[in-house]
Protein backbone atom coordinates (compact mmCIF):
# COMPACT_ATOMS: atom_id res chain seq x y z
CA UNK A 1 0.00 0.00 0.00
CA UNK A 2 1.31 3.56 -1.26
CA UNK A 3 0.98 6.36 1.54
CA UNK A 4 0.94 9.73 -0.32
CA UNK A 5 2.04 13.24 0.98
CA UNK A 6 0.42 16.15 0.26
CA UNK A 7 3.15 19.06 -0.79
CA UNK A 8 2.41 22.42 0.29
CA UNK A 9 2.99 24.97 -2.43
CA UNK A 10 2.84 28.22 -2.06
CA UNK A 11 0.77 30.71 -4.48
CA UNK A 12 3.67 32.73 -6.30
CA UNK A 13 2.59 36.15 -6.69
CA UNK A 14 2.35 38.09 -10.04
CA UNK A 15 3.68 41.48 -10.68
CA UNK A 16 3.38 44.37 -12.83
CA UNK A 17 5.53 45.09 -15.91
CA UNK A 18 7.79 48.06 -16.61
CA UNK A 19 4.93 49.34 -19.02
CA UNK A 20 2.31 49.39 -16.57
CA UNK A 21 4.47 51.24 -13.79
CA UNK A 22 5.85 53.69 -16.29
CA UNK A 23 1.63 54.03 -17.56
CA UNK A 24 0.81 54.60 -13.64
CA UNK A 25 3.48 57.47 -13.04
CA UNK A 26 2.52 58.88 -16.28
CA UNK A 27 -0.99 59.46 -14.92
CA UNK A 28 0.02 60.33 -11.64
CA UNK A 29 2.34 62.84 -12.55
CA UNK A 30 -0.16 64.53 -15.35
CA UNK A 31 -2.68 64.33 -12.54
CA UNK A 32 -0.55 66.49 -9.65
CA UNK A 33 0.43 68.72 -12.63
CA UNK A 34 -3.49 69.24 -13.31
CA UNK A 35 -4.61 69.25 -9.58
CA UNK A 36 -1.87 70.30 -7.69
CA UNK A 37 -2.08 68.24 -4.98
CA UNK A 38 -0.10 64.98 -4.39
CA UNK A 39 -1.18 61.79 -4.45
CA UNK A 40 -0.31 58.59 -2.55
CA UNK A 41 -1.86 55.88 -5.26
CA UNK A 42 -3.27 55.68 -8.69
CA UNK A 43 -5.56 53.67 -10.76
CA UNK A 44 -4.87 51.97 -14.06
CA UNK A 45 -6.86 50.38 -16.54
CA UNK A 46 -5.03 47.63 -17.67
CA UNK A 47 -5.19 46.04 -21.51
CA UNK A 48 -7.93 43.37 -19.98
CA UNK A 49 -10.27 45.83 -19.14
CA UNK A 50 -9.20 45.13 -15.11
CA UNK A 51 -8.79 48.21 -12.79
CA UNK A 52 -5.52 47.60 -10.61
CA UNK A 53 -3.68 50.47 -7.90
CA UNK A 54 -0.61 51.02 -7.77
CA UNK A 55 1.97 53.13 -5.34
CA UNK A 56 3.17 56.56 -5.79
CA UNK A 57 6.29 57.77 -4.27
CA UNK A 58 8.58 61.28 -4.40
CA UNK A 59 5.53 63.32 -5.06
CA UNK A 60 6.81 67.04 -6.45
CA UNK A 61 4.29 69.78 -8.06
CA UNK A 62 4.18 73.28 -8.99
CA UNK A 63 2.54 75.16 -11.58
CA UNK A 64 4.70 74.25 -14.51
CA UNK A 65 6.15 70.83 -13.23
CA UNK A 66 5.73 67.66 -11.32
CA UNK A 67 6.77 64.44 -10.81
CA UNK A 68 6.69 61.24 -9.36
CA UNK A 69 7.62 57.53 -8.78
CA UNK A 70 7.09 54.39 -8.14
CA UNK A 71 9.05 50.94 -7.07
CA UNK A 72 8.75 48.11 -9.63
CA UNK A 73 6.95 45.01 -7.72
CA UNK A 74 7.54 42.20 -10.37
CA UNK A 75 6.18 39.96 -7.76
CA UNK A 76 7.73 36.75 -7.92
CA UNK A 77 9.07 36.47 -10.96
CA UNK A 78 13.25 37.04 -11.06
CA UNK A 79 13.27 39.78 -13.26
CA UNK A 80 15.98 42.00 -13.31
CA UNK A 81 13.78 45.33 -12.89
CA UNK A 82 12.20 43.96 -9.81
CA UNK A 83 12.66 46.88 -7.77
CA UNK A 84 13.99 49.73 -9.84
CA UNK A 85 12.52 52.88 -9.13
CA UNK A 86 10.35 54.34 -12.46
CA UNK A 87 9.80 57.94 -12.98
CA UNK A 88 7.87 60.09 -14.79
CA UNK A 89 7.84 64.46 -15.21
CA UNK A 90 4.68 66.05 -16.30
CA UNK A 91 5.18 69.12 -18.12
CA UNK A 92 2.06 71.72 -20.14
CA UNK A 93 3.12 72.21 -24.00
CA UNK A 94 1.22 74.09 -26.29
CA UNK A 95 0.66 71.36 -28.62
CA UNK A 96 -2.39 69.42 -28.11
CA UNK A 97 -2.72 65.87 -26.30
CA UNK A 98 -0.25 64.03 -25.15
CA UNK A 99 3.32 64.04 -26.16
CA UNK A 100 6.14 60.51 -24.70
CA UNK A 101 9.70 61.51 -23.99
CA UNK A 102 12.42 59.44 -22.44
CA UNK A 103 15.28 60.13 -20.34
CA UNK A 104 18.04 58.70 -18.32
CA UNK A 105 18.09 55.13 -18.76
CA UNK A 106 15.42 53.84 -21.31
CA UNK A 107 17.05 52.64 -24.16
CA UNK A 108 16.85 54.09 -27.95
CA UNK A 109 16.60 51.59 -30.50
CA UNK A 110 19.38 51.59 -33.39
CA UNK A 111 18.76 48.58 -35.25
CA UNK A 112 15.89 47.38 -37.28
CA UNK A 113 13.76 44.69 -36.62
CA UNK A 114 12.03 45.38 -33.47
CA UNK A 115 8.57 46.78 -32.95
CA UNK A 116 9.94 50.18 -32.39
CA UNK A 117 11.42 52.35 -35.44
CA UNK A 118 15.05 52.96 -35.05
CA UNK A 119 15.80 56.23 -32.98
CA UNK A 120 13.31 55.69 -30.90
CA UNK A 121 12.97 55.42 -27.40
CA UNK A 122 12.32 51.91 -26.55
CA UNK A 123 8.58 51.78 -25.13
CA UNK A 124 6.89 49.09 -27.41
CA UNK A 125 3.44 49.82 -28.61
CA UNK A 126 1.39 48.30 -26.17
CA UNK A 127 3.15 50.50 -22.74
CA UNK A 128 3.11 53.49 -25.41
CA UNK A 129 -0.81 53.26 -25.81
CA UNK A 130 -1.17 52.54 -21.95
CA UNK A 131 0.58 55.96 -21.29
CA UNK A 132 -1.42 57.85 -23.53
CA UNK A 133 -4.82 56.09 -22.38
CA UNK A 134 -3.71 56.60 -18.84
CA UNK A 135 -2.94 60.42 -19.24
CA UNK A 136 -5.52 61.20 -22.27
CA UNK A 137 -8.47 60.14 -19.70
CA UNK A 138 -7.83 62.73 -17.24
CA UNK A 139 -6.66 65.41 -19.63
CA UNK A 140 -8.55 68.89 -19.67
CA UNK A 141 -9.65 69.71 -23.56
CA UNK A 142 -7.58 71.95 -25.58
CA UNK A 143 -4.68 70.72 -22.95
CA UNK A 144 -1.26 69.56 -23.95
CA UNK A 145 1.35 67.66 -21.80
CA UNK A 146 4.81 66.34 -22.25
CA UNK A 147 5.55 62.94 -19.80
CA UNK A 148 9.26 62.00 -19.34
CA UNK A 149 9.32 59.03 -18.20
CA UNK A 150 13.25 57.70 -16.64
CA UNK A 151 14.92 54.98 -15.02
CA UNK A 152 17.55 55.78 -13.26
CA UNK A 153 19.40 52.11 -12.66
CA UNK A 154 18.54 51.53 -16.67
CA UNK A 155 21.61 51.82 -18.16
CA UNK A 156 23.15 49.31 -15.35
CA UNK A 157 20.58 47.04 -15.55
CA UNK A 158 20.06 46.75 -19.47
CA UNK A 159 23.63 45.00 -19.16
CA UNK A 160 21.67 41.98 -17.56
CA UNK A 161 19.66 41.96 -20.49
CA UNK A 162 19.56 41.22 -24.37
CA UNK A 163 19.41 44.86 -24.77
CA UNK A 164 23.04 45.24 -25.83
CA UNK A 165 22.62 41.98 -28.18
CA UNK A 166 19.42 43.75 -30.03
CA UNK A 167 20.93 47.13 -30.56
CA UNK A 168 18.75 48.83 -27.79
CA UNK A 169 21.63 51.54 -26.08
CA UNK A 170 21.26 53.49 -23.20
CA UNK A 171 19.23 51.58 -21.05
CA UNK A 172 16.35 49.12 -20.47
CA UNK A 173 13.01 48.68 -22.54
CA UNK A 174 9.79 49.39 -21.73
CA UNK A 175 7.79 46.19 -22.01
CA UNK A 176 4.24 44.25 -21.52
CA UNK A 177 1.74 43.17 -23.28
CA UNK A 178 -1.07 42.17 -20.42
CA UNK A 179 0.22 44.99 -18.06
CA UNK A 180 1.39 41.54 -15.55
CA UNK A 181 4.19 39.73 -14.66
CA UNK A 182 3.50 36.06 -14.41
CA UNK A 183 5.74 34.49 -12.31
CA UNK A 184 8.07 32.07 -13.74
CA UNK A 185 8.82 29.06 -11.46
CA UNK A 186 9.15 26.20 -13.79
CA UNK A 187 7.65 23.58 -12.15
CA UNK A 188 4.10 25.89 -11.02
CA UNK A 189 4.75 26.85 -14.73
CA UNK A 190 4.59 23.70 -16.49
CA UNK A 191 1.67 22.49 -13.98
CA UNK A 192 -0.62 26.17 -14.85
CA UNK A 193 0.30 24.63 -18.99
CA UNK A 194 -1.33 21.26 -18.75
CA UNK A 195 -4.73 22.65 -16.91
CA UNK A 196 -6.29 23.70 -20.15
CA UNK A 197 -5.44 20.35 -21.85
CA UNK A 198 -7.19 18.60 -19.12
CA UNK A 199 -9.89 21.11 -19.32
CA UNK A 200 -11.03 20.56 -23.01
CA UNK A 201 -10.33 16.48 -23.43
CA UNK A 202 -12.96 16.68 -20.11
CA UNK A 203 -15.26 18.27 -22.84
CA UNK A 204 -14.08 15.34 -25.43
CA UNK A 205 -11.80 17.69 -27.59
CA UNK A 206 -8.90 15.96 -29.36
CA UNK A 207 -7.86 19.05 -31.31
CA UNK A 208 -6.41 22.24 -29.75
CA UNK A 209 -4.45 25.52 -31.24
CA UNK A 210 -1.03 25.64 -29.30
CA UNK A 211 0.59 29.10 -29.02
CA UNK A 212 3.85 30.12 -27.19
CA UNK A 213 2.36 33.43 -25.73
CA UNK A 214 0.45 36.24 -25.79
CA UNK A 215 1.87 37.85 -29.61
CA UNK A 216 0.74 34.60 -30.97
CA UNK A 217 -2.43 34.06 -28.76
CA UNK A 218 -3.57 37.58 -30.06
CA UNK A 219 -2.59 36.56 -33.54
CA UNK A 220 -4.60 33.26 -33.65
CA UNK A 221 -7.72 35.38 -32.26
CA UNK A 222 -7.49 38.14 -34.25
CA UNK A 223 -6.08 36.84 -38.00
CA UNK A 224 -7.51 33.26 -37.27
CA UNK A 225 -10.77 33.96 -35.51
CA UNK A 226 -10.01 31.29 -33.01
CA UNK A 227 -11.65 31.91 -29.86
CA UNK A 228 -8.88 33.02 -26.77
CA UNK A 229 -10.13 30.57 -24.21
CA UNK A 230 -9.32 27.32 -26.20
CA UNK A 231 -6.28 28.46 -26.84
CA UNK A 232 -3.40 26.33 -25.18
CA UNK A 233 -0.44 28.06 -24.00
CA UNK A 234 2.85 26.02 -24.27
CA UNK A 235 5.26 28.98 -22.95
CA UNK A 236 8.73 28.24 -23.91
CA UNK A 237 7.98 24.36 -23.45
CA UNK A 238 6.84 23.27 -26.30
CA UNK A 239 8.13 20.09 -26.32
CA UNK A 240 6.71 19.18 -22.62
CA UNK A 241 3.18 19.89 -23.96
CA UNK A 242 3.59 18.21 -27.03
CA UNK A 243 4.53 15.18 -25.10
CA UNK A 244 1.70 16.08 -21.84
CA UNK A 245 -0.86 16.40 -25.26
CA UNK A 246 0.00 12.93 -26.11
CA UNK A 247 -0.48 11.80 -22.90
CA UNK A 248 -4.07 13.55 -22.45
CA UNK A 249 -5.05 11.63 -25.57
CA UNK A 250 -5.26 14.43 -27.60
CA UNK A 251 -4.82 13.64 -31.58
CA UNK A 252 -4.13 16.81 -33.64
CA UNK A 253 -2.57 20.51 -32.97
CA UNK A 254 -2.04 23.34 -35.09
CA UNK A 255 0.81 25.16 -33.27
CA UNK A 256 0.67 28.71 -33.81
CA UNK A 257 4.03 31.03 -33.95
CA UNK A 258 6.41 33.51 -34.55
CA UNK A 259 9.61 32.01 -36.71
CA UNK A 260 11.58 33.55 -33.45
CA UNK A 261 9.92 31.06 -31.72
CA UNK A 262 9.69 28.56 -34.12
CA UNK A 263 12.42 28.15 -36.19
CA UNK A 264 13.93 26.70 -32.83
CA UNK A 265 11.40 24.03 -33.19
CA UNK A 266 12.46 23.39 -37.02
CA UNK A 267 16.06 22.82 -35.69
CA UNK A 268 14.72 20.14 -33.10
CA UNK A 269 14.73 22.49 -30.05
CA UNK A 270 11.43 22.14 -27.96
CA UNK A 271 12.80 24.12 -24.90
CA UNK A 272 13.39 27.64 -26.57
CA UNK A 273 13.98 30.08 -24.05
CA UNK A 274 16.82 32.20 -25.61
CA UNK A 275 19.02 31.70 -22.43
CA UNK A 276 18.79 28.12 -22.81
CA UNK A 277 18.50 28.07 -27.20
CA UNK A 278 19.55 30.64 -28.92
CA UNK A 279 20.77 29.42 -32.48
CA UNK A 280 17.75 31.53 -34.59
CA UNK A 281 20.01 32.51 -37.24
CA UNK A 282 22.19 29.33 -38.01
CA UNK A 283 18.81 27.10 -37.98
CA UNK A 284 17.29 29.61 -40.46
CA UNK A 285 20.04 30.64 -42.31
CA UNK A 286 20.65 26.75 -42.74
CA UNK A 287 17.43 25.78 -43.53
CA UNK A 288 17.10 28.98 -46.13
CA UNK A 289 20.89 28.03 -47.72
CA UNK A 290 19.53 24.16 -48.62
CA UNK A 291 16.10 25.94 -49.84
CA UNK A 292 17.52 28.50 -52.31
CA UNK A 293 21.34 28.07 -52.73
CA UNK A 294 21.46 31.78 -52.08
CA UNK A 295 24.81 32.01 -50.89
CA UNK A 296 24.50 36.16 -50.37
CA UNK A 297 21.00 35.66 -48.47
CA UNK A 298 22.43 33.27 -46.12
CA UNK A 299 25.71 35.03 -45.25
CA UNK A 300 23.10 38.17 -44.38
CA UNK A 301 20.66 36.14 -42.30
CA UNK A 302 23.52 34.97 -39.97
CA UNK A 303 24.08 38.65 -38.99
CA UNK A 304 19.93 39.84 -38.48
CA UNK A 305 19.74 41.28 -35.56
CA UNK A 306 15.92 40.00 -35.07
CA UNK A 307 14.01 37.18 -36.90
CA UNK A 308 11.82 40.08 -37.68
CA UNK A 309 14.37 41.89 -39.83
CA UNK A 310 15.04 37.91 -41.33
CA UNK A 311 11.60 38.01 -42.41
CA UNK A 312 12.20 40.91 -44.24
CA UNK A 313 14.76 39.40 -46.46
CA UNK A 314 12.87 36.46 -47.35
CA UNK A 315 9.79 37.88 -48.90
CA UNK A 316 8.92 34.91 -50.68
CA UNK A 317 5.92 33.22 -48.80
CA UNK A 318 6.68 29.50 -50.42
CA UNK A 319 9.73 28.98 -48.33
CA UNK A 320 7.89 29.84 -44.83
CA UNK A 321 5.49 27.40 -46.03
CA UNK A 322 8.52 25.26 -46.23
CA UNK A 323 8.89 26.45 -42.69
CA UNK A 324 6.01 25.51 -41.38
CA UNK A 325 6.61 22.07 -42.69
CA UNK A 326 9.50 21.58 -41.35
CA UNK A 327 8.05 22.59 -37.71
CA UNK A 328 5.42 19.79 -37.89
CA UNK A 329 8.11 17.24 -39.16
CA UNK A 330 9.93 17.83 -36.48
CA UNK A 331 6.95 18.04 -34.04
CA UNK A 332 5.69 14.53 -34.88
CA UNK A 333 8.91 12.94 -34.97
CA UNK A 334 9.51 14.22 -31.20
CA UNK A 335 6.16 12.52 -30.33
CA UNK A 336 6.63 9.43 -32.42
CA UNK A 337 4.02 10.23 -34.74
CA UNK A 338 1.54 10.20 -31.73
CA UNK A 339 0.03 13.55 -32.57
CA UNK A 340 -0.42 15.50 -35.89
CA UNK A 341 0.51 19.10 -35.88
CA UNK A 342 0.29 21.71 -37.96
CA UNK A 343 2.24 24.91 -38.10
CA UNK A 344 0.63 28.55 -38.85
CA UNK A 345 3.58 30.91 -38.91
CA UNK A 346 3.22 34.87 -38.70
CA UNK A 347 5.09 37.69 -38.07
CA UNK A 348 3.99 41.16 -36.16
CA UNK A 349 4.26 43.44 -39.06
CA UNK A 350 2.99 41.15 -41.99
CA UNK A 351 0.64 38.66 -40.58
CA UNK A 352 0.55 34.59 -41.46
CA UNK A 353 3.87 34.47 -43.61
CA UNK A 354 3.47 30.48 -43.63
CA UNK A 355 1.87 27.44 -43.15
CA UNK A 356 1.91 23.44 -42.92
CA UNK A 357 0.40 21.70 -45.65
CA UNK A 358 -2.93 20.79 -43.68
CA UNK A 359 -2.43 23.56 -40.89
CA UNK A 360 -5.83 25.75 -42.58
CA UNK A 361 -7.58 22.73 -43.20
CA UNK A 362 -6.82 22.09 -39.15
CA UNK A 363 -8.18 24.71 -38.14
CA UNK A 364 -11.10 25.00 -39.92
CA UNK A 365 -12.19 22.01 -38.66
CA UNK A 366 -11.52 23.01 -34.88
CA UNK A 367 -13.33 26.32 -35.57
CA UNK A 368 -16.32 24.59 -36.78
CA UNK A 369 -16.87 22.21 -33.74
C-alpha cells in the first residue's frame, strides 16, 4: 500500500511590468500637474479591461512641473527590474494631447527589426498606448502635456539583459503586453500549462491551437478567428506539452508562432527560451541556404539582428510554407508520430507568412466544432 504526501505549495505572486508602472506614473504625474495636490496611489486600466492600484512615491508639483515615482513590484518572478525605481515628469506644451519623452536610462533603439522604429525610445506599442490612455483620460480639452518618463538604474541594468545583443543603447526597454508579470517558477509553470489540456479532453476535444504566448495568442484570435479561451499556451515548453498532449489523448494541434519562436522548433529544439537556445540565425540561415542556394541571403541572415528583420529578407511566402513544414516534421517525430501538428507561422508586421500543408484545413475544422 502507497501512503501519499500532500506538498504544500505556495501561491507565487504576479507582478506588474515596466509598461504598466511607467503608464501609472505617467498618470500620476499629469494628474498632480493638473490638480496640484499629491497623491499617494493611482488607478490603471489595464489592456484586460481590469482596474488595478498602484503606489506613488517622491511626489513634487508646482505650476509648470511635477513628478513622481514608483518601485517596480515584479512579484515573484526574477526579473531583473524587480525593484527599480520608475519615474515620470509632467510638463504643459502648447501642442495638443499628449506628447512621450524618455530620459536617463530607457534605451533608444538603433537597429531594425524590433517593434519600435530605429531612434526611438524603446517603449513598445502596447506600454506606449497605456501611457497615452492613462494620461488622455484625465486630460482637460484643448490641454497639452509632455511625460518623461526615466529609469535611473537603466543603463546598469540593461547589461543583464539582451538589450546590448538587439541594438537597444542606453538603457532598459519598456515592455508588456497584459500589463502583468506572471511568475516564472518552472515547475508551477509547467503544472498552470497542462490545466487547459485537461480542461477541453474533459469536454471530449482531441484538437487544440497551441501558441507560445500572448503575440501569438492575439494573432490566432485576431487573423484566425479562433476563440482566446481554447487556446493552449505552451510557454517556452513546447516540447513538454507536445509530449503532456499525447499523454491527455489528444490527436491533432495546429501550433501557432512567430519564426523567433519557431524556427527553434524546425532545428529540433522544444525548450526555446533564448538563455537556454539561442541558435535563430544558423537554424534559419541553414534551412534557407539548402532551400535556395542563395549564398548572399544566407551570409546576411547569420548577422539579423531580429528574426523580424530575417523576415524581411525572405519575402517569398513559399519557403515559410517550407517552414512551417518543417516545424510539424519535427513536431511529430519528437512525439513518435503520436500527434499530428500543424504549423501557422506569422510575423507582427505582416501577418501569417506560412503554413503546414494541412495547418488551414486544421483549423477549420476546430473552428467549426
Amino acid at each position: 500500500m502507497h501512503s501519499t504526501k500532500k506538498i504544500q505549495t505556495k501561491e507565487l505572486r504576479t507582478g506588474y511590468t515596466t509598461g504598466t508602472c511607467s503608464a501609472a506614473v505617467a498618470k500620476a504625474s499629469a494628474m498632480m500637474l493638473i490638480n496640484q495636490k499629491p497623491y499617494e496611489h493611482v488607478e490603471l486600466t489595464l489592456p484586460d479591461g481590469s482596474l488595478h492600484v498602484l503606489e506613488i512615491k517622491g511626489a513634487k508639483f508646482n505650476p509648470t512641473e511635477a513628478s513622481c515615482y514608483t518601485v517596480k513590484d515584479a512579484g515573484d518572478d526574477p526579473d531583473v527590474t524587480h525593484g527599480a525605481e520608475i519615474h515620470a515628469t509632467a510638463k504643459f506644451i502648447t501642442e495638443l494631447g499628449v506628447k512621450i519623452s524618455a530620459g536617463k536610462g530607457i534605451g533608444s533603439v538603433t537597429r531594425p527589426g524590433l517593434p519600435v522604429e530605429v531612434g526611438q525610445p524603446a517603449i513598445n506599442p502596447i506600454p506606449r498606448k497605456m501611457i497615452l490612455e492613462a494620461v488622455g483620460s484625465i486630460l482637460p480639452e484643448r490641454k497639452g502635456i509632455e511625460i518623461t518618463l526615466s529609469i535611473p538604474a537603466g543603463e546598469e541594468l540593461a547589461k543583464r539583459t539582451f538589450n546590448p545583443r538587439l541594438g537597444i543603447v542606453g538603457g532598459i526597454s519598456v515592455l508588456g503586453t497584459t500589463g502583468i508579470v506572471k511568475p516564472m517558477s518552472e515547475e508551477a509553470l509547467k503544472a498552470s500549462l497542462v490545466v487547459k489540456l485537461h480542461q477541453l479532453r474533459a469536454h471530449g476535444v482531441d484538437t487544440a491551437v497551441y501558441a507560445p504566448g500572448n503575440y501569438a495568442t492575439y494573432f490566432a484570435n485576431e487573423s484566425l478567428s479562433f476563440n482566446t479561451d481554447d487556446i493552449v499556451l505552451t510557454s517556452n515548453y513546447i516540447g513538454f506539452m507536445l509530449e503532456e498532449g499525447v499523454k491527455a489523448g489528444m490527436k491533432k494541434v495546429v501550433l501557432v508562432g512567430h519564426p523567433g519562436k519557431l524556427v527553434k522548433v524546425a532545428g529540433g529544439i522544444f525548450q526555446t527560451h533564448s538563455r537556454v537556445s539561442d541558435a535563430r540565425n544558423e537554424i534559419l540561415a541553414a534551412h534557407y541556404m539548402q532551400y535556395s542556394k542563395d549564398m548572399e541571403t544566407f551570409e546576411k541572415l547569420m548577422k539579423v539582428n531580429t528574426t523580424e528583420e530575417a523576415i524581411e529578407l525572405i519575402p517569398d511566402e513559399s519557403f515559410w510554407n517550407y517552414m512551417a513544414q518543417k516545424v510539424k516534421e519535427r513536431c511529430e517525430l519528437f512525439t513518435y508520430n503520436e500527434l499530428q501538428v500543424e504549423c501557422i507561422l506569422f510575423s507582427q508586421v505582416a501577418g501569417k507568412i506560412g503554413e503546414s500543408n494541412e495547418a488551414m484545413e486544421l483549423l477549420k475544422a476546430i473552428n467549426n466544432e
